[in-house]
Every structure is written in C-alpha cells, then in structure tokens.
Protein backbone atom coordinates (compact mmCIF):
# COMPACT_ATOMS: atom_id res chain seq x y z
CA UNK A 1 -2.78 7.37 -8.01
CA UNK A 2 -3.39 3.59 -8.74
CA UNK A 3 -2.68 0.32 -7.27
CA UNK A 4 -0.63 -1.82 -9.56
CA UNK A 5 -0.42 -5.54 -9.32
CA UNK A 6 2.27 -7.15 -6.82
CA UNK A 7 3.39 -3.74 -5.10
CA UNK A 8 3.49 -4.15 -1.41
CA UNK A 9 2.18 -0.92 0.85
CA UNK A 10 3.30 -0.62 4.52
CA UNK A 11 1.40 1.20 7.25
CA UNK A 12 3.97 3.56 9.19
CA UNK A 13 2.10 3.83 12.30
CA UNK A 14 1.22 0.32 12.86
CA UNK A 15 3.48 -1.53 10.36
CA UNK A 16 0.57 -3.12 8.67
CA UNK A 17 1.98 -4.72 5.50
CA UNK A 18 -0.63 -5.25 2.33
CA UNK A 19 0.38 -6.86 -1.09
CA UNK A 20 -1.77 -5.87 -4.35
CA UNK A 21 -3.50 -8.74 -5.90
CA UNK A 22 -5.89 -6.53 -8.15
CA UNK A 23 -5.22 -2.98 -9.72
CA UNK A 24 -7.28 -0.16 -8.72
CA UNK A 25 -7.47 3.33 -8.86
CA UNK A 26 -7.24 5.28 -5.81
CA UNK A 27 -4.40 5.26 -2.45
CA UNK A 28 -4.38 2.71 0.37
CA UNK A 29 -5.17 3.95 3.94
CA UNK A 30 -4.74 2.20 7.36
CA UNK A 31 -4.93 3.91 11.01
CA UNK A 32 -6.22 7.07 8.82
CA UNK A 33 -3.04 8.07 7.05
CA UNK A 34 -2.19 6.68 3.81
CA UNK A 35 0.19 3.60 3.04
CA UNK A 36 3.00 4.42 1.85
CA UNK A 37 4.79 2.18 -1.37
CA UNK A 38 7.37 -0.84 -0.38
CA UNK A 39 10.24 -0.97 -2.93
CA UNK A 40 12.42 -3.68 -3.44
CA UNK A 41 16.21 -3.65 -1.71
C-alpha cells in the first residue's frame, strides 16, 4: 500500500492524527497497529 500526498491517517487507539506531505510506499503505524485512512465528509 502507499502513502499518497495530502491523505490524512488517524490512530484509533490514541487518536493520533498525521497528514501526508511526501508519498511513500508502505502503511502508517502508531501504538503498534496500523493507521487507518481519513476520508473527507
């Protein structure tokens, strides 16, 4: 999976929020579970 530009990740256990300024290949992780994908409302 990769990281695209702009797309905002939340941690569910902490709530932890993290914005993409760079793409990148691989998945986000915080409090050892990964982050999951924000999408717009």
């Amino acid at each position: 999976m990769a990281t695209k530009k702009d797309q905002v990740y939340k941690c569910q256990v902490c709530t932890n929020e993290v914005k993409v300024t760079g793409e990148g290949a691989g998945i986000l992780v915080c409090c050892a579970k990964p982050m999951e994908l924000q999408t717009s409302k």
